[in-house]
N, C-alpha and C. Protein backbone atom coordinates (compact mmCIF):
# COMPACT_ATOMS: atom_id res chain seq x y z
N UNK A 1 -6.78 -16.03 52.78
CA UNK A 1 -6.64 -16.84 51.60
C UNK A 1 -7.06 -16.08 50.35
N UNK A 2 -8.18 -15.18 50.35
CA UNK A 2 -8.45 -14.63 49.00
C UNK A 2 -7.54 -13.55 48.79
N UNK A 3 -6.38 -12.28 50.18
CA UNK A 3 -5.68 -12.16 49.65
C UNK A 3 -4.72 -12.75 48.60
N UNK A 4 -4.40 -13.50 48.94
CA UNK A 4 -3.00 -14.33 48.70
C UNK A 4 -3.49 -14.80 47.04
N UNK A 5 -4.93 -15.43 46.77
CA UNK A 5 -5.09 -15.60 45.21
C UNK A 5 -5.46 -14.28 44.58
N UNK A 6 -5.81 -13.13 44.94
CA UNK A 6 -5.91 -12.10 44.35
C UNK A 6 -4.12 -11.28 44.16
N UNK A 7 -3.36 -11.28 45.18
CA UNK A 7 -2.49 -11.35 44.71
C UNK A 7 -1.48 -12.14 43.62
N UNK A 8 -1.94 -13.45 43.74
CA UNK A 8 -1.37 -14.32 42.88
C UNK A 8 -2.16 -14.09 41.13
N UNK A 9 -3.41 -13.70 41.58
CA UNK A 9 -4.11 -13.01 39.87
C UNK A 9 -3.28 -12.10 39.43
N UNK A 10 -2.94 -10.97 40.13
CA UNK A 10 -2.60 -9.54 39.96
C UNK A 10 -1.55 -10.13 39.05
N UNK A 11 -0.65 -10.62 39.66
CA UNK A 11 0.98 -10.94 39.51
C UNK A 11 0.77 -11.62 37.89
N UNK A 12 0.14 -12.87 38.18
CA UNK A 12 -0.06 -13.75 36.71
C UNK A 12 -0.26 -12.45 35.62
N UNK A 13 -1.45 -11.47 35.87
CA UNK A 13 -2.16 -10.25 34.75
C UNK A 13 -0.78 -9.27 34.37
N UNK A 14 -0.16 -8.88 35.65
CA UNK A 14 0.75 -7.80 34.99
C UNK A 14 2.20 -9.00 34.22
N UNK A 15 2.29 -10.00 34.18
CA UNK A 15 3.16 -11.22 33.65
C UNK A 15 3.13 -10.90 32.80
N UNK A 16 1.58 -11.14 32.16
CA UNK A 16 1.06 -11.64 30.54
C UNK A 16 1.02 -10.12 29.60
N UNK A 17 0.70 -8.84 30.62
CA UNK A 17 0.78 -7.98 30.17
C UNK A 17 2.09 -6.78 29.97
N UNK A 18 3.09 -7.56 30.48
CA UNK A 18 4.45 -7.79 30.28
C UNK A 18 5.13 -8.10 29.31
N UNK A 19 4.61 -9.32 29.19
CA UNK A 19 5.07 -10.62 28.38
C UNK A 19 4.46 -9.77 26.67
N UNK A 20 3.57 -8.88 26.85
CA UNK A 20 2.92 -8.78 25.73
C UNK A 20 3.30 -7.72 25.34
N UNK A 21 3.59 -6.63 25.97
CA UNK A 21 4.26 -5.18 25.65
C UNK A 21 5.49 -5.73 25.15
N UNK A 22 6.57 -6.29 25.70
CA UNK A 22 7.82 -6.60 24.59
C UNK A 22 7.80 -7.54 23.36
N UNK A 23 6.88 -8.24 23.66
CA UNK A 23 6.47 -9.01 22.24
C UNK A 23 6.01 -7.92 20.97
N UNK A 24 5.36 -6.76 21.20
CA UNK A 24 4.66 -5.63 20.66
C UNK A 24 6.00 -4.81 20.22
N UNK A 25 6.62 -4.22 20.85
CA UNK A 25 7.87 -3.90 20.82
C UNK A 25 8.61 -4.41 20.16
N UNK A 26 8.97 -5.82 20.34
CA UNK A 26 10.22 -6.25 19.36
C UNK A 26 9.24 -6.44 17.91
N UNK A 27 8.06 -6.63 17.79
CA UNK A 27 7.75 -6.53 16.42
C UNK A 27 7.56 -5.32 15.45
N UNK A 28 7.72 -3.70 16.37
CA UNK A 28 7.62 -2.68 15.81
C UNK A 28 9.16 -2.58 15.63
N UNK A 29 10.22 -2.46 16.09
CA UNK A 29 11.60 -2.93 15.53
C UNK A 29 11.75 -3.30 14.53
N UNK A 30 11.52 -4.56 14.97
CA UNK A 30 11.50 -5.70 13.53
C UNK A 30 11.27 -4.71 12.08
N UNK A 31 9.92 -4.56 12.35
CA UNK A 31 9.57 -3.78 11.56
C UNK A 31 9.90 -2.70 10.74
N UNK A 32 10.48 -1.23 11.89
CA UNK A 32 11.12 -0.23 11.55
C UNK A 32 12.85 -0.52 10.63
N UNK A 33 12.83 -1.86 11.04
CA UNK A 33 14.12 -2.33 10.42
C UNK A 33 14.24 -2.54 8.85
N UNK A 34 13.52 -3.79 9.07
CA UNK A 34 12.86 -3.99 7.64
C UNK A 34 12.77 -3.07 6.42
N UNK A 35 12.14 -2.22 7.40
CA UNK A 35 11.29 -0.85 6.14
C UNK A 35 12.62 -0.04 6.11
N UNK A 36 13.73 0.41 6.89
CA UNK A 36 14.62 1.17 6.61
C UNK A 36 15.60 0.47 5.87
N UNK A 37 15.53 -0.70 5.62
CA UNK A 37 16.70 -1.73 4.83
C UNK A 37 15.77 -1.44 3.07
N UNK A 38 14.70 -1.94 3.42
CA UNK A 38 13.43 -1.87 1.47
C UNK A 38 14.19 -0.51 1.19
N UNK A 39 14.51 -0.03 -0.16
CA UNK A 39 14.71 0.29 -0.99
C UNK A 39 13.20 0.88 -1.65
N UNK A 40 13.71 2.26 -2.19
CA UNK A 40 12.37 3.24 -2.22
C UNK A 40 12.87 3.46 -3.87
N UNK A 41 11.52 3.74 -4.81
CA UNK A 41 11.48 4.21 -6.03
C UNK A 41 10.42 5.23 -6.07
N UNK A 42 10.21 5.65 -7.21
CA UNK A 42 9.03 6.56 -7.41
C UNK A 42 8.77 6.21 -8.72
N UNK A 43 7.63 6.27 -8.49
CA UNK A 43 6.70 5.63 -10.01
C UNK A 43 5.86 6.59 -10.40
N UNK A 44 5.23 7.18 -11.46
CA UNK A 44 4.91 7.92 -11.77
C UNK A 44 4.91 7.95 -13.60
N UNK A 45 3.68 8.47 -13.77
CA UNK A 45 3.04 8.54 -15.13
C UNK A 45 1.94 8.96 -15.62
N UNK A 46 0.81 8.77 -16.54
CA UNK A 46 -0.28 9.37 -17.09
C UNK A 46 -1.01 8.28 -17.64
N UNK A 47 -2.31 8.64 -16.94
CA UNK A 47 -3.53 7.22 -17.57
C UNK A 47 -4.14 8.20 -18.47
N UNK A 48 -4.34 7.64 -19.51
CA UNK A 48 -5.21 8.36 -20.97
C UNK A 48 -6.32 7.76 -20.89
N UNK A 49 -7.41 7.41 -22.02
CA UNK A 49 -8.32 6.62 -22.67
C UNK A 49 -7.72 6.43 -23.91
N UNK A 50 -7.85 4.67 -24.35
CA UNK A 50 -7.18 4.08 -24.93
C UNK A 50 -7.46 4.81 -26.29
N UNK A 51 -8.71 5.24 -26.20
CA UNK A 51 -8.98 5.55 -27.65
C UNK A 51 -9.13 6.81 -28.34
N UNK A 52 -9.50 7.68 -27.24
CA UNK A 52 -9.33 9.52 -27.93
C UNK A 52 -7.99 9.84 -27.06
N UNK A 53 -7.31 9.15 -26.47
CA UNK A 53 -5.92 9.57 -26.14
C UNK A 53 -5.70 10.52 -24.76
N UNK A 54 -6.93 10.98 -24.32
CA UNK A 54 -7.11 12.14 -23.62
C UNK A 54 -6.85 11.72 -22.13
N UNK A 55 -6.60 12.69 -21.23
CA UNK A 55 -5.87 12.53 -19.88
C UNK A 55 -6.67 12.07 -19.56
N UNK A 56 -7.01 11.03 -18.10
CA UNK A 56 -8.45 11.02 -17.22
C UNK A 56 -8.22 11.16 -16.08
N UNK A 57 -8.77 12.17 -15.43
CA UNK A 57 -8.66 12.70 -13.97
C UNK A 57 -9.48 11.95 -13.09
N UNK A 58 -8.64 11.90 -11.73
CA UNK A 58 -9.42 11.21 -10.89
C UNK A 58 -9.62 9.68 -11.05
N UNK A 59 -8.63 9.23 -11.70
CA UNK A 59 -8.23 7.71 -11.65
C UNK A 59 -7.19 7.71 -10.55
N UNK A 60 -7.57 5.82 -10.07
CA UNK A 60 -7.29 5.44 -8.74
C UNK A 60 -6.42 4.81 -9.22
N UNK A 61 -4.90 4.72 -9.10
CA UNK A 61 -3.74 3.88 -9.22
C UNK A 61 -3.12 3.62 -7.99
N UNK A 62 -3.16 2.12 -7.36
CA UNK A 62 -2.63 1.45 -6.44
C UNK A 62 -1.68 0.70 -6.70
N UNK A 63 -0.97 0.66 -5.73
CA UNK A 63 0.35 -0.84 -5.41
C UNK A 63 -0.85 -2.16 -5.34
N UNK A 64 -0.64 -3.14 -6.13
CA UNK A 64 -1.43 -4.52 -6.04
C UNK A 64 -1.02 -4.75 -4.97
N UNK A 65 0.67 -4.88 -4.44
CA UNK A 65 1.15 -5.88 -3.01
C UNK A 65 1.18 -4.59 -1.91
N UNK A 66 0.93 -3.67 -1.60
CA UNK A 66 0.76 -2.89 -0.61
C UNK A 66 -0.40 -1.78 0.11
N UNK A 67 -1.25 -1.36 -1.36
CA UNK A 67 -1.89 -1.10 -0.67
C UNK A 67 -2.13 0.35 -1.04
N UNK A 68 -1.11 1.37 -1.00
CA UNK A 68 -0.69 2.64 -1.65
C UNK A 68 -1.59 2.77 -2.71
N UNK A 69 -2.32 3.86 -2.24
CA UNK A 69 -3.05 4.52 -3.54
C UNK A 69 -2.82 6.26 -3.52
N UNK A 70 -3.08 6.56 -5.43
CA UNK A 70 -3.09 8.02 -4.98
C UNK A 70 -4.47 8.13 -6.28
N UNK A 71 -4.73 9.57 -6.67
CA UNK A 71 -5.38 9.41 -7.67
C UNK A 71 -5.09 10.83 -8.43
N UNK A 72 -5.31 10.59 -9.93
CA UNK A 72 -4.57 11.63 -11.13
C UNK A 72 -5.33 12.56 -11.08
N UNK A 73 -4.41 13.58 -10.97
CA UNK A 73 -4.80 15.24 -11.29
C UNK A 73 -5.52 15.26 -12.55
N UNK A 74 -5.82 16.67 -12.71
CA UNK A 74 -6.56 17.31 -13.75
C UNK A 74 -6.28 16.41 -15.20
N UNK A 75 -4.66 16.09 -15.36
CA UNK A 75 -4.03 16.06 -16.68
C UNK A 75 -3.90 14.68 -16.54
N UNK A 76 -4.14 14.22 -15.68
CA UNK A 76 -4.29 12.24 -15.71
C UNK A 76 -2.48 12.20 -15.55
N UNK A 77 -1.65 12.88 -14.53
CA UNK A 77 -0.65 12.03 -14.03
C UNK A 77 -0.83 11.96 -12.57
N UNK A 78 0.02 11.16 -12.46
CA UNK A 78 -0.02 10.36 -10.74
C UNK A 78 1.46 10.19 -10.17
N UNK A 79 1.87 10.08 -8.90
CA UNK A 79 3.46 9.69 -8.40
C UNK A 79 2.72 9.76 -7.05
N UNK A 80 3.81 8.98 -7.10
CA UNK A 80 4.30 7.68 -5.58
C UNK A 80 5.44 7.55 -5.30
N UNK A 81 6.12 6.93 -4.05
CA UNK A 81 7.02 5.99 -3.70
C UNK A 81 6.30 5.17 -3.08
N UNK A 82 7.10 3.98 -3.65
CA UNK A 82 6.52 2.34 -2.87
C UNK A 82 7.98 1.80 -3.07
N UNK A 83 8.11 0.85 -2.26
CA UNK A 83 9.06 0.18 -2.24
C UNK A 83 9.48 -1.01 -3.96
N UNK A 84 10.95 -1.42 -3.69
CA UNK A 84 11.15 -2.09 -5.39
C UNK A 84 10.66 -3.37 -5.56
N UNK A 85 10.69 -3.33 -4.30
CA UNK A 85 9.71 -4.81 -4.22
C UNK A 85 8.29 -5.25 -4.94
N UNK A 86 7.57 -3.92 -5.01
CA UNK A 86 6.05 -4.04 -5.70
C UNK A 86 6.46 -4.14 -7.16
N UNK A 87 5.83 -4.81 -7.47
CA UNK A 87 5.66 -5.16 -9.33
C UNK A 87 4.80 -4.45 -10.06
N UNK A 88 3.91 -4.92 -9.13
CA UNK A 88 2.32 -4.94 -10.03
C UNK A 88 1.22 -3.44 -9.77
N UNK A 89 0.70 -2.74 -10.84
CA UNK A 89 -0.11 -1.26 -10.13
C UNK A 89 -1.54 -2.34 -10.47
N UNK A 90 -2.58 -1.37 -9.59
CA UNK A 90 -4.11 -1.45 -10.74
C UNK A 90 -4.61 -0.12 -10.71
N UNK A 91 -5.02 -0.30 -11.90
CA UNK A 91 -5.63 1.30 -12.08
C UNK A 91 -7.09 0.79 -12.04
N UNK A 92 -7.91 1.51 -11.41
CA UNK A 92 -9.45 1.65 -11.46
C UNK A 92 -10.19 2.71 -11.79
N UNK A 93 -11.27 3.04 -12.72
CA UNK A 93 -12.06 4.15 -13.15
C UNK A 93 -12.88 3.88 -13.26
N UNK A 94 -14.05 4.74 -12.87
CA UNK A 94 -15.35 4.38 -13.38
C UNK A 94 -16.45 4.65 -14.68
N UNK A 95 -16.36 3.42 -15.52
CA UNK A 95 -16.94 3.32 -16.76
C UNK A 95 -15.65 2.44 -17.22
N UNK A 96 -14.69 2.10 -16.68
CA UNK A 96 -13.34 1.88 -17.50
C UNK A 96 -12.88 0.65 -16.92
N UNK A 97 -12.10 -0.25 -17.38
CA UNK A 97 -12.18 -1.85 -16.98
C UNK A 97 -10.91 -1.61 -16.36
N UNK A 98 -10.88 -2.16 -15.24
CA UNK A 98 -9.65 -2.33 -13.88
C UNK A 98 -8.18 -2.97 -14.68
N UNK A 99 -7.49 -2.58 -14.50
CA UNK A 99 -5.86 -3.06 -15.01
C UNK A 99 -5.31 -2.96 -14.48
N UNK A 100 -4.59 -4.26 -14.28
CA UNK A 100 -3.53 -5.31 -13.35
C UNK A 100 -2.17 -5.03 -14.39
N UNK A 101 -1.19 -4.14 -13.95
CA UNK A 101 0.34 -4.44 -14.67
C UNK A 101 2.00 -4.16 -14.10
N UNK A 102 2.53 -5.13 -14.59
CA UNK A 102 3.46 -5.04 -13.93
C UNK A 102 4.01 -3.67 -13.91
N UNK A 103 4.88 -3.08 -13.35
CA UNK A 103 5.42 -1.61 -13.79
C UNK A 103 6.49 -1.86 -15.03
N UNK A 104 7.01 -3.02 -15.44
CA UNK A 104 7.51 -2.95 -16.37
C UNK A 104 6.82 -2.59 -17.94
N UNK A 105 5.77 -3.20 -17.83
CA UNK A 105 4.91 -3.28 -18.97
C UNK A 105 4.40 -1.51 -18.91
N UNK A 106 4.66 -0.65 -18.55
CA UNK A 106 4.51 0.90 -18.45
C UNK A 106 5.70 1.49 -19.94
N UNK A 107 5.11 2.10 -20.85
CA UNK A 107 5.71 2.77 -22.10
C UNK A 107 5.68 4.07 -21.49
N UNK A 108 7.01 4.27 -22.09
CA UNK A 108 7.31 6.18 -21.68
C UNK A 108 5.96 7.12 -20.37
N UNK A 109 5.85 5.93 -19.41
CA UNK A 109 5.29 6.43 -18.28
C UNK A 109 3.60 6.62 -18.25
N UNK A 110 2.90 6.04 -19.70
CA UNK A 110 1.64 6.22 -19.92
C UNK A 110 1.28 4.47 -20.00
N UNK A 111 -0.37 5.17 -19.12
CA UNK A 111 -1.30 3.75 -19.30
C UNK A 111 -2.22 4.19 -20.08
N UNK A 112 -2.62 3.14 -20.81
CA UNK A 112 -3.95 3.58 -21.76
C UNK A 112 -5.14 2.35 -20.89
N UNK A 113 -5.96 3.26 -20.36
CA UNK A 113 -7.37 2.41 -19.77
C UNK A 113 -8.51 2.29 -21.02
N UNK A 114 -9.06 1.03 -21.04
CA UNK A 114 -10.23 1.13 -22.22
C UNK A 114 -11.49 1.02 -21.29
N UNK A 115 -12.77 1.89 -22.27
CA UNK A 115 -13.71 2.05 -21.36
C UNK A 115 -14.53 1.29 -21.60
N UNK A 116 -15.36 0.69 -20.44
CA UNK A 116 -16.46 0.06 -20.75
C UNK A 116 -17.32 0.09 -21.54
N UNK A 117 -18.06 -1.34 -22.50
CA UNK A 117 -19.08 -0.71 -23.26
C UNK A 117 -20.62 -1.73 -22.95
């Protein structure tokens, strides 16, 4: 008898762990699908300080809806691809107040960050 329910465990475990590998599977599909259908841009530009104009290196510019970050070279520019779907960047620096903007609101490819006082 304890064969017979240890076999009947076994059977139920490799089921569920069955059942769970193609569930896993069809959602990495899904997935790979998805992402090869999104549509790719590249964004790219220069964070200054609002007020002596000057490049700032080592600012953090992210996708708000994804996640994507990179951070500005020496001369305060930055580039990416993210999909067209994202709207919104934030730039973060330290001493300098966080900014939320759409990519439309971007002039000839420059952000001006103002610094904390």
């Amino acid at each position: 008898m304890t064969k017979m329910k240890a076999l009947i465990s076994l059977t139920f475990a490799l089921t569920i762990l069955i059942s769970s590998a193609s569930a896993i599977s069809i959602s990495d599909n899904d997935g790979i699908k998805a992402s090869a259908e999104t549509e790719m841009v590249t964004v790219k530009g220069k964070i200054i300080d609002s007020e002596s104009k000057e490049p700032l290196a080592g600012v953090k510019v992210s996708v708000a809806d994804d996640g994507t970050a990179v951070y500005t070279d020496f001369d305060g520019n930055f580039e990416f691809k993210t999909s067209v779907d994202n709207k919104e960047l934030k730039v973060s620096y330290i001493s300098y107040e966080e900014t939320v903007l759409e990519l439309t609101q971007i002039v000839d490819n420059t952000i001006e960050i103002n610094q904390l006082y």
